[in-house]
PDB file of N, CA and C in Angstrom:
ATOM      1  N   UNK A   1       0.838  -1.190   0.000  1.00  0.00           N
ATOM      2  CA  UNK A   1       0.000   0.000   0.000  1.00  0.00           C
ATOM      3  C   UNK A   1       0.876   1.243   0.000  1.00  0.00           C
ATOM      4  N   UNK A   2       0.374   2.159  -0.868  1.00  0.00           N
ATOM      5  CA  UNK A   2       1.245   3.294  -0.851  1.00  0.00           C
ATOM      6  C   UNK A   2       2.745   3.276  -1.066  1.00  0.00           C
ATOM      7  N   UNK A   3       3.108   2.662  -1.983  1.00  0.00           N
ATOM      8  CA  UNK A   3       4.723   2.036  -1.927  1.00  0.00           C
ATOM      9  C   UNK A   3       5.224   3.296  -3.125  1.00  0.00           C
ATOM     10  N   UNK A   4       6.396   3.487  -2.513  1.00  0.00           N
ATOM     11  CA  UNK A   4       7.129   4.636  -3.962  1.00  0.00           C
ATOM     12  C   UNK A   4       6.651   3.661  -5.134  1.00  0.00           C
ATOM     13  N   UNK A   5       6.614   2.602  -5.525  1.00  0.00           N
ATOM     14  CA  UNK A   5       6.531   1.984  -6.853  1.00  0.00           C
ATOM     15  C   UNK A   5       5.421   2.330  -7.530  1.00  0.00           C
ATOM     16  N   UNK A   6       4.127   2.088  -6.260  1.00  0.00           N
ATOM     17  CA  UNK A   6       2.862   2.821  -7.359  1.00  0.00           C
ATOM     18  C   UNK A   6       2.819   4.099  -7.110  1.00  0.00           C
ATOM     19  N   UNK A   7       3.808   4.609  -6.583  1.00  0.00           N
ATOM     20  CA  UNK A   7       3.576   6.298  -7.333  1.00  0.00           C
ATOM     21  C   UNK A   7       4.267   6.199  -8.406  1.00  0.00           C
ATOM     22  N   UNK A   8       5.876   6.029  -8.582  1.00  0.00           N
ATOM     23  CA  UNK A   8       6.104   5.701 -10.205  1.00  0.00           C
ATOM     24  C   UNK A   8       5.304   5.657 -10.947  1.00  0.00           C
ATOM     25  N   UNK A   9       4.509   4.218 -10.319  1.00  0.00           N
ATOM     26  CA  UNK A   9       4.123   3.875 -11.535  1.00  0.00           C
ATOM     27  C   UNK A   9       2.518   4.809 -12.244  1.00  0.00           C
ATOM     28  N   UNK A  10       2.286   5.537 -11.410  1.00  0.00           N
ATOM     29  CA  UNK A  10       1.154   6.696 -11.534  1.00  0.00           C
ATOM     30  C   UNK A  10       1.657   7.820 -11.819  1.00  0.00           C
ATOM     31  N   UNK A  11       2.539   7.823 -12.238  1.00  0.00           N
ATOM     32  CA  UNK A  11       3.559   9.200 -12.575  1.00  0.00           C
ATOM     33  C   UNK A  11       3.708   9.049 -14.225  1.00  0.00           C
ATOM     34  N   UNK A  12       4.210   7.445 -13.890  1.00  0.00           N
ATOM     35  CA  UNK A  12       4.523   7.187 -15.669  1.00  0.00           C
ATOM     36  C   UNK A  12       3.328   6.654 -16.676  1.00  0.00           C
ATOM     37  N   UNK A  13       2.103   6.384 -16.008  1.00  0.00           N
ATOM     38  CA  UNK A  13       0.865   6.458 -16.648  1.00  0.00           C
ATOM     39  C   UNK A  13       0.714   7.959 -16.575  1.00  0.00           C
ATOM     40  N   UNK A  14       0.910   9.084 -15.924  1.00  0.00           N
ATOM     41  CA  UNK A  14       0.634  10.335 -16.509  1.00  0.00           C
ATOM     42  C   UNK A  14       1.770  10.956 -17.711  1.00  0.00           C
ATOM     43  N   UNK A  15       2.851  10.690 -18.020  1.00  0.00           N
ATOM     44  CA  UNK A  15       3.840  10.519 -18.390  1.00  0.00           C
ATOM     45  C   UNK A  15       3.218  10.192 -19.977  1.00  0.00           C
ATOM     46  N   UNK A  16       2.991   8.824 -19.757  1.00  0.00           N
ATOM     47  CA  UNK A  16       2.864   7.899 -21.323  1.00  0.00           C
ATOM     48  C   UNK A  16       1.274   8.773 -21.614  1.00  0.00           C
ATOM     49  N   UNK A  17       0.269   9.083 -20.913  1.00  0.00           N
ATOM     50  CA  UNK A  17      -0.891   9.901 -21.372  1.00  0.00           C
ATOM     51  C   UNK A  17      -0.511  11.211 -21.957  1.00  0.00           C
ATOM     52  N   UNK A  18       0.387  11.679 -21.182  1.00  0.00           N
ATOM     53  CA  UNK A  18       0.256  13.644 -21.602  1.00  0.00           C
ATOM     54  C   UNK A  18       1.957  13.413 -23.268  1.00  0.00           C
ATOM     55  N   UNK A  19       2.144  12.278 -23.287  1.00  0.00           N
ATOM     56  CA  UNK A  19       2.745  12.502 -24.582  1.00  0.00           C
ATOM     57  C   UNK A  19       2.146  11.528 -25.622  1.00  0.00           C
ATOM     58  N   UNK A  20       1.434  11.265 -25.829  1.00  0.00           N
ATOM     59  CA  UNK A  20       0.354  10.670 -26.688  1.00  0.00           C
ATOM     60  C   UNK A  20      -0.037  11.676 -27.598  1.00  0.00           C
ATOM     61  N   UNK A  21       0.096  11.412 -29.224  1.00  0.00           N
ATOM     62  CA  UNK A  21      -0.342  12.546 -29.839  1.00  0.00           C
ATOM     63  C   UNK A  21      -1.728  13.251 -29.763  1.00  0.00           C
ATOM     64  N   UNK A  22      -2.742  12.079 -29.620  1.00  0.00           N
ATOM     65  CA  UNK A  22      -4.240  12.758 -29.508  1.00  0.00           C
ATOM     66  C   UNK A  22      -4.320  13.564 -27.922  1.00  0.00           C
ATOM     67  N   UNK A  23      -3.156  13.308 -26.912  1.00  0.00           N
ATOM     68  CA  UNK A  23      -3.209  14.483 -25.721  1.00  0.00           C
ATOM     69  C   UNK A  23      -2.825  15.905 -26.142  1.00  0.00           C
ATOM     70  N   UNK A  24      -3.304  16.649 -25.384  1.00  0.00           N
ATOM     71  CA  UNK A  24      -3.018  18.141 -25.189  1.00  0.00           C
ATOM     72  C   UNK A  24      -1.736  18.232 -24.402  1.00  0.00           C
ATOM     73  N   UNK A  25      -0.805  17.398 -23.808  1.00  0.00           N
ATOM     74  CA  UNK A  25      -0.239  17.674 -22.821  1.00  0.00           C
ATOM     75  C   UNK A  25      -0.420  17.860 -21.408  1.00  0.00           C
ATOM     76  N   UNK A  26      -1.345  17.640 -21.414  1.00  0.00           N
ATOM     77  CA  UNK A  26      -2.486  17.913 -20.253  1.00  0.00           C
ATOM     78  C   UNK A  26      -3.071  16.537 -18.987  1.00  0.00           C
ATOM     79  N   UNK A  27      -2.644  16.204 -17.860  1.00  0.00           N
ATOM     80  CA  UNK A  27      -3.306  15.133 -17.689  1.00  0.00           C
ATOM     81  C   UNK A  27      -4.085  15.710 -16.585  1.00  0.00           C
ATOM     82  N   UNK A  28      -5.280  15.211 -16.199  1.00  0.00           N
ATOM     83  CA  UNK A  28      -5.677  15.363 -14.804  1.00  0.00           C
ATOM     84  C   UNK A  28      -6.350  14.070 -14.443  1.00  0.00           C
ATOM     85  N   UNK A  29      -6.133  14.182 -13.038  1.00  0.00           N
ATOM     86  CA  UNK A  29      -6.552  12.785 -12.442  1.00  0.00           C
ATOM     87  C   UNK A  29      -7.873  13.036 -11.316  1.00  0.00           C
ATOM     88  N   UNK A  30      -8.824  12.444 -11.235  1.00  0.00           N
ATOM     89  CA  UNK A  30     -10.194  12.107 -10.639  1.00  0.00           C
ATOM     90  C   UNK A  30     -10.032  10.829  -9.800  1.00  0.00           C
ATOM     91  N   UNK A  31     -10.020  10.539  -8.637  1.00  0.00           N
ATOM     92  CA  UNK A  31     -10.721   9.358  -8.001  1.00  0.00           C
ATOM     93  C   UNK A  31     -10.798   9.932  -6.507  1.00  0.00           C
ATOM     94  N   UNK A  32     -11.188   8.635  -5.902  1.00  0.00           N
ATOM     95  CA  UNK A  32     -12.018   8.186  -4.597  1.00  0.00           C
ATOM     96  C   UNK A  32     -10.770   7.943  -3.693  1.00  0.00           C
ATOM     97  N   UNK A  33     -10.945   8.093  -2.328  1.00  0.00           N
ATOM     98  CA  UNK A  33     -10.521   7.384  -1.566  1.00  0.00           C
ATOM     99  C   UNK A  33      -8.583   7.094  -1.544  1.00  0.00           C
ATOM    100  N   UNK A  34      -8.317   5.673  -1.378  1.00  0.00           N
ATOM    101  CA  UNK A  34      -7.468   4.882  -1.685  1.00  0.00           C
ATOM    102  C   UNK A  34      -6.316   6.067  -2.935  1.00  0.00           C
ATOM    103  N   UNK A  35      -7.307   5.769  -3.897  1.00  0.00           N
ATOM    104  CA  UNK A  35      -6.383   6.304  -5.150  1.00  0.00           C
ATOM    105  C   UNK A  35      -6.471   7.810  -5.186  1.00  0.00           C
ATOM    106  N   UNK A  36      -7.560   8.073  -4.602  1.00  0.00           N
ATOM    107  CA  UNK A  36      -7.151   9.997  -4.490  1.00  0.00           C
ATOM    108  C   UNK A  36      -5.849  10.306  -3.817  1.00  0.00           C
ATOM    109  N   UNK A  37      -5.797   9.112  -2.264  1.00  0.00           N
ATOM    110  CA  UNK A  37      -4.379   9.450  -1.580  1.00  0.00           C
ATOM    111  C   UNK A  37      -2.876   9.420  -2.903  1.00  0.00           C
ATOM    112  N   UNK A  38      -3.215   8.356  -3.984  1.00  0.00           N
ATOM    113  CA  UNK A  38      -2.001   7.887  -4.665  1.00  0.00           C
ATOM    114  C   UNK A  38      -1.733   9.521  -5.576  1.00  0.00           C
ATOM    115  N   UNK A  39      -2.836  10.196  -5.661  1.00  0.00           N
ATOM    116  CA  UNK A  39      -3.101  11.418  -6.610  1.00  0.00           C
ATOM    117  C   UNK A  39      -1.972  12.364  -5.351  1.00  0.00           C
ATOM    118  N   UNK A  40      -2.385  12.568  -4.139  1.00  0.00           N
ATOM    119  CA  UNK A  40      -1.089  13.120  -3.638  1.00  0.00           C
ATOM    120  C   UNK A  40      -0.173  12.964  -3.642  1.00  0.00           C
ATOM    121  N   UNK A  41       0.501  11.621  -3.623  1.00  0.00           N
ATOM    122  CA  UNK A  41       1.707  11.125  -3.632  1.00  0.00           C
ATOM    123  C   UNK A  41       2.317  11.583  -4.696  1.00  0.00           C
ATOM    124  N   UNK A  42       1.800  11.526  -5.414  1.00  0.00           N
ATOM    125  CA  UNK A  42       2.256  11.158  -7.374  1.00  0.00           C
ATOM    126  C   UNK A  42       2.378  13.355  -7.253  1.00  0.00           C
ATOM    127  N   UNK A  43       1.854  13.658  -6.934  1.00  0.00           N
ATOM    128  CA  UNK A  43       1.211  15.088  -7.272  1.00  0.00           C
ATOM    129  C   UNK A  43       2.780  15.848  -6.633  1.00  0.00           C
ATOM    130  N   UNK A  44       2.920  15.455  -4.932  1.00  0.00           N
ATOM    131  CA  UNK A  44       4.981  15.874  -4.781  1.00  0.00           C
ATOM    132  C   UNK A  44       5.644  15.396  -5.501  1.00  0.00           C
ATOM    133  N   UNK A  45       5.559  14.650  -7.006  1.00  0.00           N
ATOM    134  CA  UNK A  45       6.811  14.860  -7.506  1.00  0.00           C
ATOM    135  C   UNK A  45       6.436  15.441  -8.674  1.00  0.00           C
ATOM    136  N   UNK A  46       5.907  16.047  -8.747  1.00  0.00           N
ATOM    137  CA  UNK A  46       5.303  17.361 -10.092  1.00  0.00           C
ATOM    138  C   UNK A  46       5.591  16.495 -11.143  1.00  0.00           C
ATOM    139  N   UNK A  47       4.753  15.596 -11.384  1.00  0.00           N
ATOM    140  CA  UNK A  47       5.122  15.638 -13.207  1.00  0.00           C
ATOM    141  C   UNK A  47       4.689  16.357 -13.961  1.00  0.00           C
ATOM    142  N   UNK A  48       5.555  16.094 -15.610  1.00  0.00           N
ATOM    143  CA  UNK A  48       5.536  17.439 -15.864  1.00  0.00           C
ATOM    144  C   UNK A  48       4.348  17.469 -16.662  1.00  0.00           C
ATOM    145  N   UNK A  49       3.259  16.633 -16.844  1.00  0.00           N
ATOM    146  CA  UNK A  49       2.266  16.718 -17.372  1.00  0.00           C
ATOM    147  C   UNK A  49       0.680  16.915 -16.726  1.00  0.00           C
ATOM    148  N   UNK A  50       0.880  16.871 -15.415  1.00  0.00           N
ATOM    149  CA  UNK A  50      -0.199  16.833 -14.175  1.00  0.00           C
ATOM    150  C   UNK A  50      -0.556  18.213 -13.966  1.00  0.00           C
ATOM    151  N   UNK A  51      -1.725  18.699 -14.797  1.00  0.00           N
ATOM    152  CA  UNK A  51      -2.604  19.996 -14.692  1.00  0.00           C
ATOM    153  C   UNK A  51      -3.863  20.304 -13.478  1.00  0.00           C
ATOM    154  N   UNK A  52      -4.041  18.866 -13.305  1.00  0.00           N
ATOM    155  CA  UNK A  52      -5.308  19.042 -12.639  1.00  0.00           C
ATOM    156  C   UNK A  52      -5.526  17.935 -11.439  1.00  0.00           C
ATOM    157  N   UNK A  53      -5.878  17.427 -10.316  1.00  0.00           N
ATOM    158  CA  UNK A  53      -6.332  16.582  -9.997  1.00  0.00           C
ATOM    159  C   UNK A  53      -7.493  17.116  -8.901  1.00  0.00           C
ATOM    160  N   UNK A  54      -8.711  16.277  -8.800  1.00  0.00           N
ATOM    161  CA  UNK A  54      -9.565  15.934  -8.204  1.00  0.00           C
ATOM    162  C   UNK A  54      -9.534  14.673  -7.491  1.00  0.00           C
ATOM    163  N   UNK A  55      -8.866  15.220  -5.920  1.00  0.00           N
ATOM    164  CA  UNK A  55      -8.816  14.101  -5.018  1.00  0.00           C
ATOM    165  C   UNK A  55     -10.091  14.026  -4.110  1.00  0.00           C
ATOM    166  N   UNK A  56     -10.919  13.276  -4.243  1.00  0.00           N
ATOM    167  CA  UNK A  56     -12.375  13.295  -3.522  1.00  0.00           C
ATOM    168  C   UNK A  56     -12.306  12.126  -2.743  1.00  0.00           C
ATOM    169  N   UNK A  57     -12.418  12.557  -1.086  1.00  0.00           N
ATOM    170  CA  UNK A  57     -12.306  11.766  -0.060  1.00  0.00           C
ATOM    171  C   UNK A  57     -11.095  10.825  -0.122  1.00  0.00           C
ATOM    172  N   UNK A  58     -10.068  11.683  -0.533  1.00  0.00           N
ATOM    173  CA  UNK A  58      -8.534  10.894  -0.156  1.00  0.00           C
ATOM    174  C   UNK A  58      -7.911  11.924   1.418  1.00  0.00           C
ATOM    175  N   UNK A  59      -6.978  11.251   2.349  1.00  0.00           N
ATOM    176  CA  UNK A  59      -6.209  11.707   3.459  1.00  0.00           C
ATOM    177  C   UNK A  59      -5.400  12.051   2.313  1.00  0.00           C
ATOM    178  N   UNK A  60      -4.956  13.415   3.362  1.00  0.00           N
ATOM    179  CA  UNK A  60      -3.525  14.320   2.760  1.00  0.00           C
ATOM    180  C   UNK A  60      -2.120  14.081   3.928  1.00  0.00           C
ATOM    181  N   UNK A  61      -3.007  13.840   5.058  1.00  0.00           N
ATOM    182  CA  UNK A  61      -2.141  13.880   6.031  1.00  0.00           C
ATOM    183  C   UNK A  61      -2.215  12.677   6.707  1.00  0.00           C
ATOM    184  N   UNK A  62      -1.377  11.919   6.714  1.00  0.00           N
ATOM    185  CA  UNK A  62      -1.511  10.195   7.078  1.00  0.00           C
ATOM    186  C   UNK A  62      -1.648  10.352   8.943  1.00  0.00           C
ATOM    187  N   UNK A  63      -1.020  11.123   9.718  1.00  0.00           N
ATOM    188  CA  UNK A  63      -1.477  10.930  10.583  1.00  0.00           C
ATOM    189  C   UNK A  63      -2.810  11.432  11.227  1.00  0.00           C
ATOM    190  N   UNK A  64      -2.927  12.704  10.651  1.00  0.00           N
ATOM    191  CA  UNK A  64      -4.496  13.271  11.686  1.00  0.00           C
ATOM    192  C   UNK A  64      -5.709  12.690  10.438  1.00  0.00           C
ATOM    193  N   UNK A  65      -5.754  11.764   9.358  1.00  0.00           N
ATOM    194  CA  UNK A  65      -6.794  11.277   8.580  1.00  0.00           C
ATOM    195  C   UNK A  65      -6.635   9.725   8.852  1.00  0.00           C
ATOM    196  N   UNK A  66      -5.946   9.281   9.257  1.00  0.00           N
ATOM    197  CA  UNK A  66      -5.704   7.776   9.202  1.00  0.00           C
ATOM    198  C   UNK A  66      -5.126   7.276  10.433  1.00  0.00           C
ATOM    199  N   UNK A  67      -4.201   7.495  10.684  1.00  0.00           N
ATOM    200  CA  UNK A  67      -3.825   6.761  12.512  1.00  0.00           C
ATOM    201  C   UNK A  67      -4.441   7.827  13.379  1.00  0.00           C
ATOM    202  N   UNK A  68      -4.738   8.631  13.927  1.00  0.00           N
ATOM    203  CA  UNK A  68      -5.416   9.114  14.827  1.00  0.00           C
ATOM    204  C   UNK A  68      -6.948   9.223  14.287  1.00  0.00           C
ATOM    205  N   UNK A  69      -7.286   9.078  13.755  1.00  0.00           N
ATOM    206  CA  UNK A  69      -8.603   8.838  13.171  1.00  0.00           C
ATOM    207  C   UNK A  69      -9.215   7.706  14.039  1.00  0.00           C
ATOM    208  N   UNK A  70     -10.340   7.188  14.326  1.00  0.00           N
ATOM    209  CA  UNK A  70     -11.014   6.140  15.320  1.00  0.00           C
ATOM    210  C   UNK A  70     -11.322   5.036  14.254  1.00  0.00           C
ATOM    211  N   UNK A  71     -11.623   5.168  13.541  1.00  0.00           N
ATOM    212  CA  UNK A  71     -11.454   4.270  12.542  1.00  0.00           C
ATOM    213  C   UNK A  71     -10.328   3.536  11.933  1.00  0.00           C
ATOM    214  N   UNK A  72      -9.143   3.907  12.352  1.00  0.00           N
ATOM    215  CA  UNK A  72      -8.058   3.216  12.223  1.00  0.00           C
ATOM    216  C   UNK A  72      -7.387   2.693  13.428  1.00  0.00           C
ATOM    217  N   UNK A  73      -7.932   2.883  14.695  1.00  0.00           N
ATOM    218  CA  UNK A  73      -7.394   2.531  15.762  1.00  0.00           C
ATOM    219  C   UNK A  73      -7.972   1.148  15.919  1.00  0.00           C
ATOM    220  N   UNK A  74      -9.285   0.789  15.086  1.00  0.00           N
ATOM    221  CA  UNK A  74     -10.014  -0.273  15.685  1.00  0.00           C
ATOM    222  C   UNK A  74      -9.390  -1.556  14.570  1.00  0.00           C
ATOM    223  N   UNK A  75     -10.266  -2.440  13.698  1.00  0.00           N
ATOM    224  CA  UNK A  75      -9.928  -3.712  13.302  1.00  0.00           C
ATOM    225  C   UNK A  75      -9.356  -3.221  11.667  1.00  0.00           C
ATOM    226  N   UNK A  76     -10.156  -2.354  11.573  1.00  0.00           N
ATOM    227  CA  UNK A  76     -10.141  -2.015  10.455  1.00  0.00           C
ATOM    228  C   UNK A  76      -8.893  -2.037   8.892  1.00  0.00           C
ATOM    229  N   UNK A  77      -7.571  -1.213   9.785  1.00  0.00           N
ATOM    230  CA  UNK A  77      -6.714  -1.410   9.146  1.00  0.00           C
ATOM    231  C   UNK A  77      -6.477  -2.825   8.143  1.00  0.00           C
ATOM    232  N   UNK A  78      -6.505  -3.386   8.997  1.00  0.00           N
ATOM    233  CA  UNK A  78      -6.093  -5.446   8.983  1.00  0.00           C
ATOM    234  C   UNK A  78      -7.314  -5.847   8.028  1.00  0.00           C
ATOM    235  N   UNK A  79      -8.900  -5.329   8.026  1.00  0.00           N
ATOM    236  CA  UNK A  79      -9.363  -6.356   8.058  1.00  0.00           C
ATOM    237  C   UNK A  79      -9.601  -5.894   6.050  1.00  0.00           C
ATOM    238  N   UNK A  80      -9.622  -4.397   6.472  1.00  0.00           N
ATOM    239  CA  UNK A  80      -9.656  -3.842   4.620  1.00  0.00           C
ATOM    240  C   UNK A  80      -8.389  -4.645   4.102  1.00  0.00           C
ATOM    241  N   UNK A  81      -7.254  -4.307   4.198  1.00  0.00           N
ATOM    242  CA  UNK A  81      -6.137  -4.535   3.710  1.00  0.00           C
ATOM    243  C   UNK A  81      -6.145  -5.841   3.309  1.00  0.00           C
ATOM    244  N   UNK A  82      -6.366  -7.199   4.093  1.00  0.00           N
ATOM    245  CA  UNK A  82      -6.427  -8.280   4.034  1.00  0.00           C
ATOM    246  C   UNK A  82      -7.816  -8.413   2.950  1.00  0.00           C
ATOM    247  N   UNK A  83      -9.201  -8.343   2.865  1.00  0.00           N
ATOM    248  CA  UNK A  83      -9.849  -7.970   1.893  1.00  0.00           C
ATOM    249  C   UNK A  83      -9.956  -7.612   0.553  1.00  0.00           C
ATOM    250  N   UNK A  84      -9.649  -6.489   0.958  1.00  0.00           N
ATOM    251  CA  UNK A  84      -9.664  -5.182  -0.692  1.00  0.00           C
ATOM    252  C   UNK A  84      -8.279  -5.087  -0.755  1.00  0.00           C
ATOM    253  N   UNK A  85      -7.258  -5.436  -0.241  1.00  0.00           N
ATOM    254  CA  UNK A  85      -6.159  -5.317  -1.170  1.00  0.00           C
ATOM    255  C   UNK A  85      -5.309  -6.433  -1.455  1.00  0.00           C
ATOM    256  N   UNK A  86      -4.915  -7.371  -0.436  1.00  0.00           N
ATOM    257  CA  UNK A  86      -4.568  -8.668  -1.007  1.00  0.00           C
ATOM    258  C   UNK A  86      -4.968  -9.147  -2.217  1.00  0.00           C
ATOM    259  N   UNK A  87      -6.009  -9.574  -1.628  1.00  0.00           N
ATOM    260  CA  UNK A  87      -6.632 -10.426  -2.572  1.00  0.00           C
ATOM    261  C   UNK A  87      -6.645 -10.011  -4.243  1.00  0.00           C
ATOM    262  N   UNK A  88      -6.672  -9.268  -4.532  1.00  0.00           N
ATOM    263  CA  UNK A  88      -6.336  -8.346  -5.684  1.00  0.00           C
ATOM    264  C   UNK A  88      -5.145  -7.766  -6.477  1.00  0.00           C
ATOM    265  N   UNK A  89      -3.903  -7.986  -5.344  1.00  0.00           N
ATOM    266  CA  UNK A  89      -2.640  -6.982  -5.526  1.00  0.00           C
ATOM    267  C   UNK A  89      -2.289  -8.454  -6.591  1.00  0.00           C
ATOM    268  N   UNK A  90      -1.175  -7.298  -7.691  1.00  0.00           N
ATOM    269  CA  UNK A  90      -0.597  -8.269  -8.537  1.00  0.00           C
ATOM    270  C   UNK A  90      -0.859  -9.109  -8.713  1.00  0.00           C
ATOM    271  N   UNK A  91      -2.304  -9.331  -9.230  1.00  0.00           N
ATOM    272  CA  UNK A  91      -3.272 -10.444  -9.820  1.00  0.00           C
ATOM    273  C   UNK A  91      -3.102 -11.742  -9.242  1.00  0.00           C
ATOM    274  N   UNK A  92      -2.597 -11.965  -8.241  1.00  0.00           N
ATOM    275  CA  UNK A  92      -2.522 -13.277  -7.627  1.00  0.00           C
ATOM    276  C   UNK A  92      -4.086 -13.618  -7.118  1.00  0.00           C
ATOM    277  N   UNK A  93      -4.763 -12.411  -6.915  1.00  0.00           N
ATOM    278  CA  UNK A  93      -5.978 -12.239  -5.924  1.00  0.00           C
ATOM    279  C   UNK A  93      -7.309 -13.525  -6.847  1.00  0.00           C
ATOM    280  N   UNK A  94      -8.036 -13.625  -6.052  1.00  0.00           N
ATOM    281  CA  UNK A  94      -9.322 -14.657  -6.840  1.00  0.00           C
ATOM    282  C   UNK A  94     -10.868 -13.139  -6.641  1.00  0.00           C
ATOM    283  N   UNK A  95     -11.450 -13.561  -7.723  1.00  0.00           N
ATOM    284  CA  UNK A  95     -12.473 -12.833  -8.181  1.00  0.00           C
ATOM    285  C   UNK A  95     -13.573 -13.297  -7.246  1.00  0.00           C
ATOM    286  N   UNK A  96     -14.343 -12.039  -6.549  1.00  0.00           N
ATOM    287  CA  UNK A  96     -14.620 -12.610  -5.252  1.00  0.00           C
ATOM    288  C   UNK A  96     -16.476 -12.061  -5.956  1.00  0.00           C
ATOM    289  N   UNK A  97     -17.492 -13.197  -6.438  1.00  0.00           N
ATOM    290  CA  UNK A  97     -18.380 -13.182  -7.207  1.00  0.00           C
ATOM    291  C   UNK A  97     -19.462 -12.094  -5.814  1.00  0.00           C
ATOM    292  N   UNK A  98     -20.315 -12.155  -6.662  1.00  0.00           N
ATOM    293  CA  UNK A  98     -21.542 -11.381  -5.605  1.00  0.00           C
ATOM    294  C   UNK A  98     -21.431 -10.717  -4.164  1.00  0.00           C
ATOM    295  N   UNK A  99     -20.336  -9.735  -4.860  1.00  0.00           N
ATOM    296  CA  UNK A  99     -19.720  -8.445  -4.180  1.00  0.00           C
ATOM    297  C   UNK A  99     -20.668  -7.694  -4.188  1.00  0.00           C
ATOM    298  N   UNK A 100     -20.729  -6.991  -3.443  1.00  0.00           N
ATOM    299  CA  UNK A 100     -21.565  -5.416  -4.086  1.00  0.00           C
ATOM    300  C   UNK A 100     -20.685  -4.117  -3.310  1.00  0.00           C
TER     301      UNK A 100
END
């Protein structure tokens, strides 16, 4: 979670987008949560194509949004992580049917 690698690697998907001929040069990034936080990460090392982002309900500040938060003091950490991100990371994960 949060590893320098997937910021790279969200740097160089903005990278390979904003030099694409049908781009403007231009990238901006939109998400939730999880990946809004990766939109900060990625966002301190200025690439040079990152115009815009819309981080909606991502922490900026890992300690007063996430460890002092009450919601991270309880099971939670462990029980998402083990969940929603294992199971999924580097496709090892199994497709978990009648999710919602």
């Amino acid at each position: 979670m949060w590893s320098k690698r997937e910021t790279r690697d969200l740097e160089q998907c903005i990278k390979w987008a904003g030099d694409q001929n049908w781009s403007n040069n231009k990238v901006g990034l939109n998400s939730i949560s999880y990946y809004a936080m990766n939109q900060w990460q990625v966002a301190q090392r200025q690439p040079e194509h990152l115009a815009a982002m819309c981080a909606w309900e991502g922490a900026a500040d890992w300690y007063r949004d996430a460890v002092y938060s009450w919601i991270f003091s309880s099971i939670f950490p462990k029980a998402w992580y083990n969940r929603q991100v294992k199971t999924v990371q580097n496709g090892v994960g199994k497709m978990v049917t009648g999710a919602v």
